[in-house]
C-alpha atoms as a PDB file:
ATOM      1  CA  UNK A   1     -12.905  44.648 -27.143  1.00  0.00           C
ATOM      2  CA  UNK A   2     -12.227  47.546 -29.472  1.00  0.00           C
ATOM      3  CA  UNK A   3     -10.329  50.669 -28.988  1.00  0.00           C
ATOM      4  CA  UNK A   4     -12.363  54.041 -29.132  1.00  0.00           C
ATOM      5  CA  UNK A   5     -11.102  57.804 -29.522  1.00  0.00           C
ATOM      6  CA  UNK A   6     -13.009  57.973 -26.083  1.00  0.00           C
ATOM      7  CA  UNK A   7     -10.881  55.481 -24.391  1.00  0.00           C
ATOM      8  CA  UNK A   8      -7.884  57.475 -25.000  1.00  0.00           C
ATOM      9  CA  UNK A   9      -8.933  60.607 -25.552  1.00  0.00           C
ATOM     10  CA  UNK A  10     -11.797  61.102 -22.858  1.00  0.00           C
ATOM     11  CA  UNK A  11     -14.264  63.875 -23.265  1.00  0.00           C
ATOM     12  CA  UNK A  12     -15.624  65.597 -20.416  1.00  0.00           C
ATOM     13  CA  UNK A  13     -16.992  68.874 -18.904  1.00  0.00           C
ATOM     14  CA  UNK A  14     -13.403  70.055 -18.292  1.00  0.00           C
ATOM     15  CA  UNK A  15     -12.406  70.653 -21.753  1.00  0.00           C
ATOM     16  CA  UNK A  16     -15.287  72.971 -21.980  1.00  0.00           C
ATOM     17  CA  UNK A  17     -13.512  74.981 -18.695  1.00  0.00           C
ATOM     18  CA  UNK A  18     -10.364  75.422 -20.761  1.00  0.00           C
ATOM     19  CA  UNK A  19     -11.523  76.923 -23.721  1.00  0.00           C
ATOM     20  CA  UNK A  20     -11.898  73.697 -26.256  1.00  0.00           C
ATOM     21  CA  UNK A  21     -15.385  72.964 -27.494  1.00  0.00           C
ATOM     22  CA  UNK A  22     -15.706  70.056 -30.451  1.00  0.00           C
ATOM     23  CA  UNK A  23     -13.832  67.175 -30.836  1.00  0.00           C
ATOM     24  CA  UNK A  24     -11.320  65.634 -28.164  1.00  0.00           C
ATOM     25  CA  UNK A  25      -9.564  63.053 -30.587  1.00  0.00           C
ATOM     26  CA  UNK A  26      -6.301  63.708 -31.566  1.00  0.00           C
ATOM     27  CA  UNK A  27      -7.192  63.110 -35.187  1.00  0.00           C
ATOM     28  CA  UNK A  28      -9.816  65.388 -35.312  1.00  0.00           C
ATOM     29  CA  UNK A  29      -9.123  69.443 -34.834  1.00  0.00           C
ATOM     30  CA  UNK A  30     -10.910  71.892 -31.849  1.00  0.00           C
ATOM     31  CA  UNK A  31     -11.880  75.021 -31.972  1.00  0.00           C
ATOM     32  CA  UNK A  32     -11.118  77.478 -28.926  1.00  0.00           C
ATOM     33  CA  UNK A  33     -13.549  79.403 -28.163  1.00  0.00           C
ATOM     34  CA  UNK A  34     -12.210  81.351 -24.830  1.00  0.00           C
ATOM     35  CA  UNK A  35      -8.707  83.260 -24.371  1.00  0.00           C
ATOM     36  CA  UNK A  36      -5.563  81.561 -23.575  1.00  0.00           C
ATOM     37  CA  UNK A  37      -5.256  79.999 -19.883  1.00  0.00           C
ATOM     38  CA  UNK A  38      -2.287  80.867 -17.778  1.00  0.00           C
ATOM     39  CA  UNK A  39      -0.028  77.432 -16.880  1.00  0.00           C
ATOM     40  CA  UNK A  40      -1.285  77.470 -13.726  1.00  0.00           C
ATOM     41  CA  UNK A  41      -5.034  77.887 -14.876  1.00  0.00           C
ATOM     42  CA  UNK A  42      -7.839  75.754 -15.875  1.00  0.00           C
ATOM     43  CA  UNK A  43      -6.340  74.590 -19.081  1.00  0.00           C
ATOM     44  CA  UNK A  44      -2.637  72.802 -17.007  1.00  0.00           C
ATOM     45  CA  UNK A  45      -5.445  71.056 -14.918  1.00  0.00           C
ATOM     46  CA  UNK A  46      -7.822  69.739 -17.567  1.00  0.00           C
ATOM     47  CA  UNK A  47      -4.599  68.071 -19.392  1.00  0.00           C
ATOM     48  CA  UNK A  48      -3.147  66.927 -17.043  1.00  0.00           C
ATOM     49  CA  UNK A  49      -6.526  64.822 -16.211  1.00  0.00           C
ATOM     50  CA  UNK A  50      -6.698  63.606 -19.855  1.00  0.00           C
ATOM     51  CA  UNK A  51      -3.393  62.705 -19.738  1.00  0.00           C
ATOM     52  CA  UNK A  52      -4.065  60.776 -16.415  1.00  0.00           C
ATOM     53  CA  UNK A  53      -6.705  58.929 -17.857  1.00  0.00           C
ATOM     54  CA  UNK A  54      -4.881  57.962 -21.159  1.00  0.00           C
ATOM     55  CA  UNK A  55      -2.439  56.767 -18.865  1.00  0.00           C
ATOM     56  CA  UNK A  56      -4.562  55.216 -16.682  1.00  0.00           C
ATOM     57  CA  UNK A  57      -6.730  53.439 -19.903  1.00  0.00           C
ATOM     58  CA  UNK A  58      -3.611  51.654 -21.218  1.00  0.00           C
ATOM     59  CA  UNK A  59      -2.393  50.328 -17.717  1.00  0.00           C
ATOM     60  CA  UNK A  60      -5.955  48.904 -17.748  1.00  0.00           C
ATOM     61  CA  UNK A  61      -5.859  47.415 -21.654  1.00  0.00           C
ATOM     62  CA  UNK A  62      -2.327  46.042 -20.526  1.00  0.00           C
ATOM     63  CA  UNK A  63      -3.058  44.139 -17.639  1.00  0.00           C
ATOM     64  CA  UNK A  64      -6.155  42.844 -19.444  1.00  0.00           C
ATOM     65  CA  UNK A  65      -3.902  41.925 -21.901  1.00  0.00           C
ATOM     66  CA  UNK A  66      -1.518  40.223 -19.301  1.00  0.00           C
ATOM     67  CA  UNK A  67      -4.208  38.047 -17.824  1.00  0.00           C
ATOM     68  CA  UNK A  68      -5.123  36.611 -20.990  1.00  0.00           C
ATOM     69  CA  UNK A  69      -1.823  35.743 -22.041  1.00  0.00           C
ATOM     70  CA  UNK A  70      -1.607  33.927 -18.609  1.00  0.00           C
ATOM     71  CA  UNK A  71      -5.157  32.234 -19.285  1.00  0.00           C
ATOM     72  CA  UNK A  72      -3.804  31.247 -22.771  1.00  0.00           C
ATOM     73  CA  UNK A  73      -0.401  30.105 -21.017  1.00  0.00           C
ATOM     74  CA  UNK A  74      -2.478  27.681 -19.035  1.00  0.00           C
ATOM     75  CA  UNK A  75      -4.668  26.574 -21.239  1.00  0.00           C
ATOM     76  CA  UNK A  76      -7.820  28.276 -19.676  1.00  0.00           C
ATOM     77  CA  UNK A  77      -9.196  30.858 -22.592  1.00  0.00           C
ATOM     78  CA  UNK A  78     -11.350  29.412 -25.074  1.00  0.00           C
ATOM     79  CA  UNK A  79     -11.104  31.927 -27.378  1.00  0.00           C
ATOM     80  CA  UNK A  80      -7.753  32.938 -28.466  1.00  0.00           C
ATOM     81  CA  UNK A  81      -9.204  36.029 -30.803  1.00  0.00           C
ATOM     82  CA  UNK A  82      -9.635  37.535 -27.604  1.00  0.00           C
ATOM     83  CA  UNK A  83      -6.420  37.444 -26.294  1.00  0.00           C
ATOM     84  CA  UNK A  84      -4.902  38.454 -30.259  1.00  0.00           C
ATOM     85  CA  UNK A  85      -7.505  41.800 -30.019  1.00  0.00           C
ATOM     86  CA  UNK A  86      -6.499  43.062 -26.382  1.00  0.00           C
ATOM     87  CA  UNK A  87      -2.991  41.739 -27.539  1.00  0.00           C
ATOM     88  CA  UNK A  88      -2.850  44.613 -30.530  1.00  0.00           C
ATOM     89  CA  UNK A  89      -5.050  47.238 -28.499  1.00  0.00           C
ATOM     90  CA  UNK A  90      -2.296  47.251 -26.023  1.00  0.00           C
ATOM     91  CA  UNK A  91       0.548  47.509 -28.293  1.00  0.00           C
ATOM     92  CA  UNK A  92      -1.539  50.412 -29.955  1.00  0.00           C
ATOM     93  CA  UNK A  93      -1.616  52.573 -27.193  1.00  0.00           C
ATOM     94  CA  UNK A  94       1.850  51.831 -26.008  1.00  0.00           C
ATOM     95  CA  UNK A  95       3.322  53.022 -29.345  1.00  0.00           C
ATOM     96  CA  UNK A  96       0.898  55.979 -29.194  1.00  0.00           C
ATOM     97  CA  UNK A  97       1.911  56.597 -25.519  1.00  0.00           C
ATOM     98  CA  UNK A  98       5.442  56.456 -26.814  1.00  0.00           C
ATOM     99  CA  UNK A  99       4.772  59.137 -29.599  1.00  0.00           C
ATOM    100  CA  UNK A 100       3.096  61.296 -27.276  1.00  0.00           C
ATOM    101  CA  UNK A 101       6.190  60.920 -25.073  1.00  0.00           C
ATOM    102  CA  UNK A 102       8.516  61.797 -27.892  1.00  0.00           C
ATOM    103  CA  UNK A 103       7.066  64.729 -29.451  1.00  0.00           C
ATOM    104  CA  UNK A 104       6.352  66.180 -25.951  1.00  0.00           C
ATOM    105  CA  UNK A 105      10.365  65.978 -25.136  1.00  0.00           C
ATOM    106  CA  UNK A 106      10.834  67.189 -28.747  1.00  0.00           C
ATOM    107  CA  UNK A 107       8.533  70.401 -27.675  1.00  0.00           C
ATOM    108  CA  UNK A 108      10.626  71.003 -24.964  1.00  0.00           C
ATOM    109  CA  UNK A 109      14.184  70.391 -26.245  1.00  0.00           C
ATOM    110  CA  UNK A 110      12.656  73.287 -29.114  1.00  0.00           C
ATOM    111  CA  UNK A 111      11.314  74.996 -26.129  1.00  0.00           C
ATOM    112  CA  UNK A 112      14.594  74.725 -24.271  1.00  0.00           C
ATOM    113  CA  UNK A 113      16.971  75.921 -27.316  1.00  0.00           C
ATOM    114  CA  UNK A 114      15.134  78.953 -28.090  1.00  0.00           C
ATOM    115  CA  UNK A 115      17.358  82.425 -28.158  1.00  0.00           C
ATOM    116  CA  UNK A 116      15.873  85.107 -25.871  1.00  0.00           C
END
């Protein structure tokens, strides 16, 4: 099982509604092609669905991940590779998760201490 940009970072018809046409990975840069949404507009709604599904991807990859380590506890997977490449894919998204997580707080703490 290997990890895509897609299984993260899915790509669908509501990127298009907030302004973003291109690429959806994080490693690759977007163009926008529309004016700036409101926070209450399109754009709040489309992230917060990505971010939903990222979310919802590595609670996926992790319990996969869990079951195998129970089938290797038990001596019921044949094929320990398995378990070793879910094993890293999880711990790849969790540290990604947890960068995401960090820089978003750092946003806002910058955000937060700004002068008016």
């Amino acid at each position: 099982m290997s990890m895509t940009a897609g299984a993260i970072w899915p790509a669908d018809a509501s990127t298009a509604s907030a302004g973003v046409t291109g690429a959806t990975s994080p490693t690759e840069p977007t163009a926008a092609t529309g004016g700036a949404q409101g926070a209450g507009g399109a754009g709040g709604d489309s992230f917060t669905n990505m971010l939903g599904g990222a979310l919802d991807s590595h609670d996926a990859t992790q319990a996969n991940a869990d079951n195998l380590a129970t089938q290797a506890a038990t001596g019921s997977l044949t094929n320990v590779a398995d378990y070793m490449t879910v094993a890293d894919e999880a711990n790849i998204q969790t540290q990604l998760t947890a960068a995401v997580r960090n820089n978003a707080l750092q946003a806002f703490q910058s955000i937060m201490g700004m002068q008016l």
